[in-house]
Structure formats: C-alpha cells, structure tokens
PDB file of N, CA and C in Angstrom:
ATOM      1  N   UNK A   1       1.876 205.589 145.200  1.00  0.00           N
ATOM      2  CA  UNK A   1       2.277 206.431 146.317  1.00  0.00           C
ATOM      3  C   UNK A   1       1.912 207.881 145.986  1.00  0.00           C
ATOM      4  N   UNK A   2       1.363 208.715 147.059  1.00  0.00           N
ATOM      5  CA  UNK A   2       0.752 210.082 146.891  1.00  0.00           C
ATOM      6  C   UNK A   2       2.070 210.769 146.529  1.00  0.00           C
ATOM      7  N   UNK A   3       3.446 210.920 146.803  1.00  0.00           N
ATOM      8  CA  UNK A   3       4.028 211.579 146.550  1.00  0.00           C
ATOM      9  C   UNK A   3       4.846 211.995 145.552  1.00  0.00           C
ATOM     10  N   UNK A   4       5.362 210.289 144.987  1.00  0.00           N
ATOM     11  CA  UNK A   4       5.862 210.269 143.579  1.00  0.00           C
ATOM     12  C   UNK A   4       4.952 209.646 142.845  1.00  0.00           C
ATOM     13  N   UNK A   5       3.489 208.980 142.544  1.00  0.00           N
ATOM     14  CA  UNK A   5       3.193 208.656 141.760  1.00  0.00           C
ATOM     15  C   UNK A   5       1.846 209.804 140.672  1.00  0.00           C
ATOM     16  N   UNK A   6       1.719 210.525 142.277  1.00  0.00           N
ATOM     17  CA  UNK A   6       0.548 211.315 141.757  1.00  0.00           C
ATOM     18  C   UNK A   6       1.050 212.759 142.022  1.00  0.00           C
ATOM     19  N   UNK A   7       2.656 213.182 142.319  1.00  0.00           N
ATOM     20  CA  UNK A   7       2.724 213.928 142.531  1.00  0.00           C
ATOM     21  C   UNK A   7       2.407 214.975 143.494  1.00  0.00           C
ATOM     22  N   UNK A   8       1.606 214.879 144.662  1.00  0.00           N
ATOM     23  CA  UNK A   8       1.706 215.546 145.590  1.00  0.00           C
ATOM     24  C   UNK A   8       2.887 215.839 146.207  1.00  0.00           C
ATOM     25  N   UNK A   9       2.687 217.207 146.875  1.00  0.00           N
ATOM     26  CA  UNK A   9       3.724 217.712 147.942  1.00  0.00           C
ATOM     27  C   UNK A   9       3.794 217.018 149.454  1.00  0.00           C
ATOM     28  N   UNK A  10       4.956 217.079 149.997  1.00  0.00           N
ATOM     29  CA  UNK A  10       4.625 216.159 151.160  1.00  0.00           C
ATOM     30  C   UNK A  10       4.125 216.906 152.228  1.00  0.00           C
ATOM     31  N   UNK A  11       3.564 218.496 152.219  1.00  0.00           N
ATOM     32  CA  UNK A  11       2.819 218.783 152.731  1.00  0.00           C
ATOM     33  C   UNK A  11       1.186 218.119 152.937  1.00  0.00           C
ATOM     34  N   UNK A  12       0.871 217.752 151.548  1.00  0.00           N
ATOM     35  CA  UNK A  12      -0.210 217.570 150.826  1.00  0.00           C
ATOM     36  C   UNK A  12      -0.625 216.393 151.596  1.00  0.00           C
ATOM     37  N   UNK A  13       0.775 215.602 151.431  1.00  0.00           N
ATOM     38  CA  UNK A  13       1.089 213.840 151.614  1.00  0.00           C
ATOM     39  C   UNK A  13       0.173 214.118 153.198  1.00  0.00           C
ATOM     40  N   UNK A  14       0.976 214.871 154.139  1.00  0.00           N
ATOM     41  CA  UNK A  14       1.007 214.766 155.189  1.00  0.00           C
ATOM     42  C   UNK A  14      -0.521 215.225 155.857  1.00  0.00           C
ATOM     43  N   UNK A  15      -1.394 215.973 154.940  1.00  0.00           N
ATOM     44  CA  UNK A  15      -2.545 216.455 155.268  1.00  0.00           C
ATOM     45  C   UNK A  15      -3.709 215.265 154.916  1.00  0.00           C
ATOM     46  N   UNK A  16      -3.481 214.512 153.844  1.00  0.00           N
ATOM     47  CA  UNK A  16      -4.157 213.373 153.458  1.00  0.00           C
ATOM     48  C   UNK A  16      -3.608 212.004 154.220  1.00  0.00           C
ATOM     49  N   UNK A  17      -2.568 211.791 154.613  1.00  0.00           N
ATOM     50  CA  UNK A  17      -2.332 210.999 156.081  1.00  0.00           C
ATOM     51  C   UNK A  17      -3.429 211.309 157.142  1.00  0.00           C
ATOM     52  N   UNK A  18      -3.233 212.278 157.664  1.00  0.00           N
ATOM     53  CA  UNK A  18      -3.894 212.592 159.112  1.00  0.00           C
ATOM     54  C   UNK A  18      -5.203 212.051 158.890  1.00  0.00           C
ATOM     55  N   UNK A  19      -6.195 212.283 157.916  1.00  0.00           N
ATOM     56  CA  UNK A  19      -7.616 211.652 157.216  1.00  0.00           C
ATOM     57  C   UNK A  19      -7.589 210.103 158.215  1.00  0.00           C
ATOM     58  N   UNK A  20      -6.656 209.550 158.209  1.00  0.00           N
ATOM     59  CA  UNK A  20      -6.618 208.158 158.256  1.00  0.00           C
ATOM     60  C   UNK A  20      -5.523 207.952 159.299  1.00  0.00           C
ATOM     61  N   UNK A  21      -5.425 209.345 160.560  1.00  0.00           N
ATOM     62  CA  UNK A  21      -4.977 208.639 161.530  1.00  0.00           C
ATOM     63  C   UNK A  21      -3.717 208.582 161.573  1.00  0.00           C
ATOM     64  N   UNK A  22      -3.010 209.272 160.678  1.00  0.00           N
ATOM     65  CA  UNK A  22      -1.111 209.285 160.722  1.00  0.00           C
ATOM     66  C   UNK A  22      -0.540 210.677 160.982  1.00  0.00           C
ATOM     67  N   UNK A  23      -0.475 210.997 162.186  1.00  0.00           N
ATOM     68  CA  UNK A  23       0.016 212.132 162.251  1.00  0.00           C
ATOM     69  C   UNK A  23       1.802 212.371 162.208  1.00  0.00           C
ATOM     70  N   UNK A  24       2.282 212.820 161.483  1.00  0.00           N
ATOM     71  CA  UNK A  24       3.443 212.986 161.103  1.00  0.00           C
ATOM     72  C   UNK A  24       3.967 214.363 160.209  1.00  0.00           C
ATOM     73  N   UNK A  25       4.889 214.799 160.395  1.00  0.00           N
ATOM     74  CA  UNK A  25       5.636 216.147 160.843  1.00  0.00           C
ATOM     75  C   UNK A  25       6.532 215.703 158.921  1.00  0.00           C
ATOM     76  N   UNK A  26       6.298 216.990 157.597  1.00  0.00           N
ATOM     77  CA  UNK A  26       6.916 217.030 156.398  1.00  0.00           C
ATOM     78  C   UNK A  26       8.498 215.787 156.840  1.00  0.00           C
ATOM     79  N   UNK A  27       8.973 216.805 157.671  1.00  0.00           N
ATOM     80  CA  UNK A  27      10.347 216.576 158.142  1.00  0.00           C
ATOM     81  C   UNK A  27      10.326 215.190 158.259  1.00  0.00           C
ATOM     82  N   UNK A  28       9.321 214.221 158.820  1.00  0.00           N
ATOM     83  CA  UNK A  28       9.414 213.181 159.607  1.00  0.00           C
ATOM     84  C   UNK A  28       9.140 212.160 158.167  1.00  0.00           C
ATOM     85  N   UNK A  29       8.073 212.748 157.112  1.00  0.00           N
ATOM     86  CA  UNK A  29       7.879 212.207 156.359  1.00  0.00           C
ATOM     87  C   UNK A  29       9.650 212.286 155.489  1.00  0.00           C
ATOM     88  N   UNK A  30      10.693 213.374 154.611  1.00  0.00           N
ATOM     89  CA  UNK A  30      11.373 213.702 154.009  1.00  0.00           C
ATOM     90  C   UNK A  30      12.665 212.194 154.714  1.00  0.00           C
ATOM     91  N   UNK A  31      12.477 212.608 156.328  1.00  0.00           N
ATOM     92  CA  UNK A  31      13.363 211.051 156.579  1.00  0.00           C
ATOM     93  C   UNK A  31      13.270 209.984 156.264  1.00  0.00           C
ATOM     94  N   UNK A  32      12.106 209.569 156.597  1.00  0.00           N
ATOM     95  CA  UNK A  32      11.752 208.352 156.070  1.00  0.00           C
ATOM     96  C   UNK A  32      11.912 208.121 154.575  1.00  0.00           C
ATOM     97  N   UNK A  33      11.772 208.402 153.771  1.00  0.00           N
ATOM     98  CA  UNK A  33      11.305 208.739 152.264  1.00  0.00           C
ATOM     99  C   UNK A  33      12.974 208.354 151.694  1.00  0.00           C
ATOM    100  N   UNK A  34      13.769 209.484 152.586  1.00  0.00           N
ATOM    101  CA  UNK A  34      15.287 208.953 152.345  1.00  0.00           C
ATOM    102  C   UNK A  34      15.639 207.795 152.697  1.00  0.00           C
ATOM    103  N   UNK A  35      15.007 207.582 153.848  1.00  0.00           N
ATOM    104  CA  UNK A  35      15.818 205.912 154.130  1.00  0.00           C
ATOM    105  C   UNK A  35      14.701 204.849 153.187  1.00  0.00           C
ATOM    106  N   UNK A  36      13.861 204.854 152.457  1.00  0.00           N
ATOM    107  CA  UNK A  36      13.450 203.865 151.630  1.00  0.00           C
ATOM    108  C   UNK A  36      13.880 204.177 150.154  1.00  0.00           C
ATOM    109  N   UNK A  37      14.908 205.071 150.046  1.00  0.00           N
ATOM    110  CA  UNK A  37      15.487 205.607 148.926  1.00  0.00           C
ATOM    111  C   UNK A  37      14.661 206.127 147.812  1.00  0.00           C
ATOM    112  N   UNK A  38      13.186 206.391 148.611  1.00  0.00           N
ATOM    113  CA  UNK A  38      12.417 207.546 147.655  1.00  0.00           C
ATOM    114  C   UNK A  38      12.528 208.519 146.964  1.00  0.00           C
ATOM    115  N   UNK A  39      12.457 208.849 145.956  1.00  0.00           N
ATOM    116  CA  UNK A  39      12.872 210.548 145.077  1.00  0.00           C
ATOM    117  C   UNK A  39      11.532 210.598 144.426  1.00  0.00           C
ATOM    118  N   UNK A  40      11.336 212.184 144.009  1.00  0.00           N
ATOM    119  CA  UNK A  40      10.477 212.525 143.278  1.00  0.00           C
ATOM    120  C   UNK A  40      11.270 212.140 142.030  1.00  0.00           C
ATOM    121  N   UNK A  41      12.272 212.882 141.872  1.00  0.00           N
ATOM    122  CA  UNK A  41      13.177 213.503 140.754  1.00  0.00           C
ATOM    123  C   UNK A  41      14.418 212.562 140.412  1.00  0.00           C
ATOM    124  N   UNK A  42      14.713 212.911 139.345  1.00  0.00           N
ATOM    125  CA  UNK A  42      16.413 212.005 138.875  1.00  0.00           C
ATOM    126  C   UNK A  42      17.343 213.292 139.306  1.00  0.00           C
ATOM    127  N   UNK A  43      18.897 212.545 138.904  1.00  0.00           N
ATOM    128  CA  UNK A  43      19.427 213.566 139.109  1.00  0.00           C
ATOM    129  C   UNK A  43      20.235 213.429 137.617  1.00  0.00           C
ATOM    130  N   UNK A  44      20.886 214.517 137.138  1.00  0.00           N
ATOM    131  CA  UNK A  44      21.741 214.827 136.021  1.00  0.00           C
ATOM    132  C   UNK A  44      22.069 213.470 135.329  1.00  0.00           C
ATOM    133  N   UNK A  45      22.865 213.195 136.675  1.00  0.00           N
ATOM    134  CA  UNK A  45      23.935 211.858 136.306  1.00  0.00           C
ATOM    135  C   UNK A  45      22.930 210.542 136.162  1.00  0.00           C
ATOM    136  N   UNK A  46      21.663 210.531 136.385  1.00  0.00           N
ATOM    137  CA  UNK A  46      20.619 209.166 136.449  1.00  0.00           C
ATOM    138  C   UNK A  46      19.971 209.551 134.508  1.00  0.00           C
ATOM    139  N   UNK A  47      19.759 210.744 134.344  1.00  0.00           N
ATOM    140  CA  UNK A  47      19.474 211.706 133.072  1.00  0.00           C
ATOM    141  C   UNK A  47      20.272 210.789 132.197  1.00  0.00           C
ATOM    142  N   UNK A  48      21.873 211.145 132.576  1.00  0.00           N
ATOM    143  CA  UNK A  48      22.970 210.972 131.369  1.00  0.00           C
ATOM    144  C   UNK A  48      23.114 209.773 131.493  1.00  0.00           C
ATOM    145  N   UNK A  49      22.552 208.881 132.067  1.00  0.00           N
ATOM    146  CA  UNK A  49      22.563 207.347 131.738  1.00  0.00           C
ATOM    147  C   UNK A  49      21.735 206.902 130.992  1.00  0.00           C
ATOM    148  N   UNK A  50      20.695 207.634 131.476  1.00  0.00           N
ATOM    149  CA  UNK A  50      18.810 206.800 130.670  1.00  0.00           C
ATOM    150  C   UNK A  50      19.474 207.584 129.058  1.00  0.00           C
ATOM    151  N   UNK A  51      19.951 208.624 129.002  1.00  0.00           N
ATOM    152  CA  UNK A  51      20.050 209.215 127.955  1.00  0.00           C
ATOM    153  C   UNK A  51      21.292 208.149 126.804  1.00  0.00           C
ATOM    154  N   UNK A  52      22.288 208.041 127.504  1.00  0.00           N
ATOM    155  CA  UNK A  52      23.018 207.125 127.137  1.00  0.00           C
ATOM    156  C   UNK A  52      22.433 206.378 126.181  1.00  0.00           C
ATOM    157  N   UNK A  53      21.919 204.833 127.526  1.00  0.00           N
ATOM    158  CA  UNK A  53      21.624 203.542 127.008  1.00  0.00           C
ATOM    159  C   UNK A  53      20.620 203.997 125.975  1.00  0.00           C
ATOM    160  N   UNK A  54      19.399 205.396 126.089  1.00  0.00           N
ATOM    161  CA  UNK A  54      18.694 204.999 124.841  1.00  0.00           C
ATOM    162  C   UNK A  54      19.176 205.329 123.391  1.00  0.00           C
ATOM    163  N   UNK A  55      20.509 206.211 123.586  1.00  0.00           N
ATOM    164  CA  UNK A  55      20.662 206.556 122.278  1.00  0.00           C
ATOM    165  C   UNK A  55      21.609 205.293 121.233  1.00  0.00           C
ATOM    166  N   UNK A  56      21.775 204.578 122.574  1.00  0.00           N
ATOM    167  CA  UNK A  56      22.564 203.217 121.691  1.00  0.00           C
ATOM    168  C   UNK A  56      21.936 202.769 121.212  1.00  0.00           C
ATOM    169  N   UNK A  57      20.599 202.211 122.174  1.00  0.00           N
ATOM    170  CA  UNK A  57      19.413 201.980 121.336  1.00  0.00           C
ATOM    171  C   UNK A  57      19.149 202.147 120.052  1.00  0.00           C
ATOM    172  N   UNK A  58      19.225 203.406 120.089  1.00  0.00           N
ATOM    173  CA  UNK A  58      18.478 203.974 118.755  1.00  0.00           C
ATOM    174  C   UNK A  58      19.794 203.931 117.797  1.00  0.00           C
ATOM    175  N   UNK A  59      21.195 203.800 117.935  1.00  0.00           N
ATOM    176  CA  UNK A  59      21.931 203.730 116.867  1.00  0.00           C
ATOM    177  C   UNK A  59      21.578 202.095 116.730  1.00  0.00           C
ATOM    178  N   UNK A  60      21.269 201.355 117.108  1.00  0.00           N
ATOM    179  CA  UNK A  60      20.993 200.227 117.170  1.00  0.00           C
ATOM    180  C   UNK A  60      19.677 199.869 116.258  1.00  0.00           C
ATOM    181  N   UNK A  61      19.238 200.712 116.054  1.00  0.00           N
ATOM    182  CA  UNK A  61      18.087 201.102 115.379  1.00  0.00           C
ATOM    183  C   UNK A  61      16.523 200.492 115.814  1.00  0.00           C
ATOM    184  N   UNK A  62      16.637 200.043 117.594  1.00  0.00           N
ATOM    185  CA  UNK A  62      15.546 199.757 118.174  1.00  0.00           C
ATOM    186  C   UNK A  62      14.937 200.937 118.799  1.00  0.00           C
ATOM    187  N   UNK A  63      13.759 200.596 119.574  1.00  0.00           N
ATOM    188  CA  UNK A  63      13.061 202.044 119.845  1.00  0.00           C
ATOM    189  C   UNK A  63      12.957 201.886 121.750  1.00  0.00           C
ATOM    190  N   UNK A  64      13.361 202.585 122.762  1.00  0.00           N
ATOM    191  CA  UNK A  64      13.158 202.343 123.647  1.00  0.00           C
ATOM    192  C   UNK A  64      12.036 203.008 124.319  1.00  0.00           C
ATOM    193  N   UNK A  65      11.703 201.898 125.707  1.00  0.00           N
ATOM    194  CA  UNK A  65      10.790 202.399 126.601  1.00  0.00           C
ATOM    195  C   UNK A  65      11.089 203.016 127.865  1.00  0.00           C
ATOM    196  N   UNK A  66      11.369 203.927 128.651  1.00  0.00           N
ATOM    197  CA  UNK A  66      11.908 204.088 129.850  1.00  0.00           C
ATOM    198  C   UNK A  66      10.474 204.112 130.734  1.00  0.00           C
ATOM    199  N   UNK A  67      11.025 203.249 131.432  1.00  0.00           N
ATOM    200  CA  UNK A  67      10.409 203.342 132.740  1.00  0.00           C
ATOM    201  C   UNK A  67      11.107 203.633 134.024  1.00  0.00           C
ATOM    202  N   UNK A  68      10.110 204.479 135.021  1.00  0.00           N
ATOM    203  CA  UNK A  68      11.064 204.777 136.150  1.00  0.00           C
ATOM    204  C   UNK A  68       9.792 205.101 137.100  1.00  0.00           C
ATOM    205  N   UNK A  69      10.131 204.147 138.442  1.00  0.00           N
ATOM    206  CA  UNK A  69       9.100 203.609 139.677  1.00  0.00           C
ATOM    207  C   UNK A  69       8.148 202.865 138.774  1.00  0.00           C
ATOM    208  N   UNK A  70       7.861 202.129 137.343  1.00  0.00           N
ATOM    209  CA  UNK A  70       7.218 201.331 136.707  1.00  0.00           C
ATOM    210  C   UNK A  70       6.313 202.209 136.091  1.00  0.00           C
ATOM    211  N   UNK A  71       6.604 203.740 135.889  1.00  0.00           N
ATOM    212  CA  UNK A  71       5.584 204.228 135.191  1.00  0.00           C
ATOM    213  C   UNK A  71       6.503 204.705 133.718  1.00  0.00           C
ATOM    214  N   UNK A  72       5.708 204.365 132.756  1.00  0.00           N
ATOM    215  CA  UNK A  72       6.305 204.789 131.706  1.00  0.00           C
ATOM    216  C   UNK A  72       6.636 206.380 131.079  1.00  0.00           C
ATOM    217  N   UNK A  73       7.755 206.462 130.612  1.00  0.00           N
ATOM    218  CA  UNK A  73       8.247 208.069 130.194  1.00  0.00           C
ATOM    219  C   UNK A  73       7.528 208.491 129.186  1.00  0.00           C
ATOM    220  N   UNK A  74       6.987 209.806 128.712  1.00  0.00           N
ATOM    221  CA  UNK A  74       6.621 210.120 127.177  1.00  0.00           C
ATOM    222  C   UNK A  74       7.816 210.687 126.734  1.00  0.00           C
ATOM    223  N   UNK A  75       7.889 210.369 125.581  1.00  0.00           N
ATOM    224  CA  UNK A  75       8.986 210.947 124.564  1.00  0.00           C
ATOM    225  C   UNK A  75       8.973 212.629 124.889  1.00  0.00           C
ATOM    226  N   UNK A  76       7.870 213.360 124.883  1.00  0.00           N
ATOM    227  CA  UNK A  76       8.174 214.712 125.515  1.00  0.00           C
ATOM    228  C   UNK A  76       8.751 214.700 126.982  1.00  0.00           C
ATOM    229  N   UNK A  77       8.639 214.001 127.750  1.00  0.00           N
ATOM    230  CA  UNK A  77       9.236 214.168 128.958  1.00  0.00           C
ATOM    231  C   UNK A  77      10.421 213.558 129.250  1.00  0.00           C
ATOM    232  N   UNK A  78      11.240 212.661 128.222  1.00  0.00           N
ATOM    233  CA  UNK A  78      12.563 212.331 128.309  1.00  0.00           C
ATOM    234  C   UNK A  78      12.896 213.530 127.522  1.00  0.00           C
ATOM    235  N   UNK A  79      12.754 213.842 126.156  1.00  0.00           N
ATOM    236  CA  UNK A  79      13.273 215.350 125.391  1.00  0.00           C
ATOM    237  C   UNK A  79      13.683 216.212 126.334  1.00  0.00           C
ATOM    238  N   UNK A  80      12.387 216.872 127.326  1.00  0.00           N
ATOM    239  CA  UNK A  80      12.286 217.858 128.433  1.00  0.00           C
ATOM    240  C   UNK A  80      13.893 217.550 129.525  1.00  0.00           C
ATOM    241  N   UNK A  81      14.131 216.106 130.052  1.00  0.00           N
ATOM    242  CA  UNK A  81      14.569 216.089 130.785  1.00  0.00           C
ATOM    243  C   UNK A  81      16.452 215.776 130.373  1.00  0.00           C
ATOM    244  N   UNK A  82      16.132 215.171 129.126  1.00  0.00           N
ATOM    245  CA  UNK A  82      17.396 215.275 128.224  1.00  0.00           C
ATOM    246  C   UNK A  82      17.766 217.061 128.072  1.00  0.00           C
ATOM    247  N   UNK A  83      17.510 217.728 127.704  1.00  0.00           N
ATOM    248  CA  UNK A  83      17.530 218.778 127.545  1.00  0.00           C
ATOM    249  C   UNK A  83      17.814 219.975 128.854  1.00  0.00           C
ATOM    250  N   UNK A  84      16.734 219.354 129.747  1.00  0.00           N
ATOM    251  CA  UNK A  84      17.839 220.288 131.168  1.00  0.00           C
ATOM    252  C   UNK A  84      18.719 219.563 132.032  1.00  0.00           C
ATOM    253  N   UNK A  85      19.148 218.427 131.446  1.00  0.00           N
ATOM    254  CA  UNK A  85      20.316 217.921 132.030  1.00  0.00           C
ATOM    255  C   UNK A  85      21.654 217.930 131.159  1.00  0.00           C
ATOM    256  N   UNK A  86      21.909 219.226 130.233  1.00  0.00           N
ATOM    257  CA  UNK A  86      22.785 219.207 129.768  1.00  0.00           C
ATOM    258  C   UNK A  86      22.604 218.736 128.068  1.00  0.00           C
ATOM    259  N   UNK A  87      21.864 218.428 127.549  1.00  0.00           N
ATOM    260  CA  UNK A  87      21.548 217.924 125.789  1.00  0.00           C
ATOM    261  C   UNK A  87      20.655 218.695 125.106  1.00  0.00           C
ATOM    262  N   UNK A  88      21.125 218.308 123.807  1.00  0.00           N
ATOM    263  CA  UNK A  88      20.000 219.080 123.149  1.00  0.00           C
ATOM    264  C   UNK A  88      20.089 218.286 121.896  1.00  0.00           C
ATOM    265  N   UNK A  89      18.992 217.978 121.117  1.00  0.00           N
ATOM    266  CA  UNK A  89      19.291 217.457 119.639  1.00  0.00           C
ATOM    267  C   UNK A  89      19.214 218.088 118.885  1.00  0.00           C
ATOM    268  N   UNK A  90      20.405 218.117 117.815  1.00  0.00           N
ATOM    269  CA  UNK A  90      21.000 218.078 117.045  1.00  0.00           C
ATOM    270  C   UNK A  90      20.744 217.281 115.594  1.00  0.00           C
ATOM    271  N   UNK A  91      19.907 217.378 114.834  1.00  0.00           N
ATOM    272  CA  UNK A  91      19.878 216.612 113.456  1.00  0.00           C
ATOM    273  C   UNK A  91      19.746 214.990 114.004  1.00  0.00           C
ATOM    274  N   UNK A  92      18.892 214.814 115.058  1.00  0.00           N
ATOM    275  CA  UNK A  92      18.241 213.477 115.404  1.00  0.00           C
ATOM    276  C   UNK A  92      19.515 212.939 116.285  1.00  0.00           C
ATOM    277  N   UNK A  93      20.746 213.607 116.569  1.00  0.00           N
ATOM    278  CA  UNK A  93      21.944 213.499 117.546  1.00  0.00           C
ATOM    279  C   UNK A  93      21.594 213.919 118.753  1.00  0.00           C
ATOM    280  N   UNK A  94      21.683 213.450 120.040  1.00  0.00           N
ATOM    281  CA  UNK A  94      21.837 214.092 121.199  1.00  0.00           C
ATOM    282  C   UNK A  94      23.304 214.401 121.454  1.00  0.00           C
ATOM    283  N   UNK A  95      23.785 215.762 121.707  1.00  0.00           N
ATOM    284  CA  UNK A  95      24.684 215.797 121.876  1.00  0.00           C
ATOM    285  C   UNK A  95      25.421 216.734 122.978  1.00  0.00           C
ATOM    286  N   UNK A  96      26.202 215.940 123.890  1.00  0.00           N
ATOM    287  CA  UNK A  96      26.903 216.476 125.486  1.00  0.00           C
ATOM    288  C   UNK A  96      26.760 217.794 124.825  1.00  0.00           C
ATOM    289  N   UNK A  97      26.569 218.401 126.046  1.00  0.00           N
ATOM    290  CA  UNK A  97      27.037 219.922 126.433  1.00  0.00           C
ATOM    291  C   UNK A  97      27.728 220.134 127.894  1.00  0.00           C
ATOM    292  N   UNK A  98      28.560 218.904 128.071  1.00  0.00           N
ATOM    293  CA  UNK A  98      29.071 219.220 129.632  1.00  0.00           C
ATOM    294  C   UNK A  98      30.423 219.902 128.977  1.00  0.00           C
TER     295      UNK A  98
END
C-alpha cells in the first residue's frame, strides 16, 4: 500500500490515484483508511507492548523479530521508537520512564 508501506503522504496517495482514474478528496481517503483500521504510526501504548513482550524475550534469553503490517522492524527503529515512547536503555535494561 502507497501509504503505509512506502510511505507516501495521502496527498501523494491521492495524486498517484487519479493516474488510474480515482478521484478522491485527502479527507475522503483519511475516512476510509480509518474504517479499514489503517495507521501509518503506533501509538505509545502499541510501543509499550512490542517493548514489553520483547524484553521478556530477551530475559528469556531468545532474540525477537517484530513485525508490523508484515514488514520487519530494524533494531535501530524499535531503539528509535522505544525511546520516544517513554524508554531508554540502561546497561542492556529498558527502563519505564512513565
């Protein structure tokens, strides 16, 4: 999908539609998108879960993979997203800052 997989804006979305005949209004696209429960983004609380289960993981002493819409995370971009959702590591600890 142009919007969450490759990152386009749904301006963008909406200019590369028309190419092929779909004329439709950001707005018209942002509804829809909600009712198929589309997101670009996580939110905090989706963060402090993935963050969670992987650190059990890892006291567990396995190594996890996150995936999310089936594309896989890089370890810099869970760090990144651990980190502005409230964490930071600590001596190989992630640890709350709520």
């Amino acid at each position: 999908m142009l919007f969450v997989d490759q990152g386009k804006t749904l301006s963008k979305v909406a200019e590369i539609m028309k190419i092929y005949g779909l004329y439709a209004s950001e707005s018209q696209y942002e509804r829809q998108l909600k009712t198929w429960g589309i997101r670009k983004n996580r939110t905090r609380d989706e963060w402090h879960l993935i963050n969670r289960v992987v650190e059990e993981r890892r006291r567990q002493g396995k190594e996890s993979i996150v995936l999310i819409n089936g594309v896989e995370q890089s370890k810099e971009k869970l760090d990144r997203e651990f980190a502005r959702s409230g964490y930071r590591e600590h001596g190989g600890m992630i640890i709350d800052e709520y």
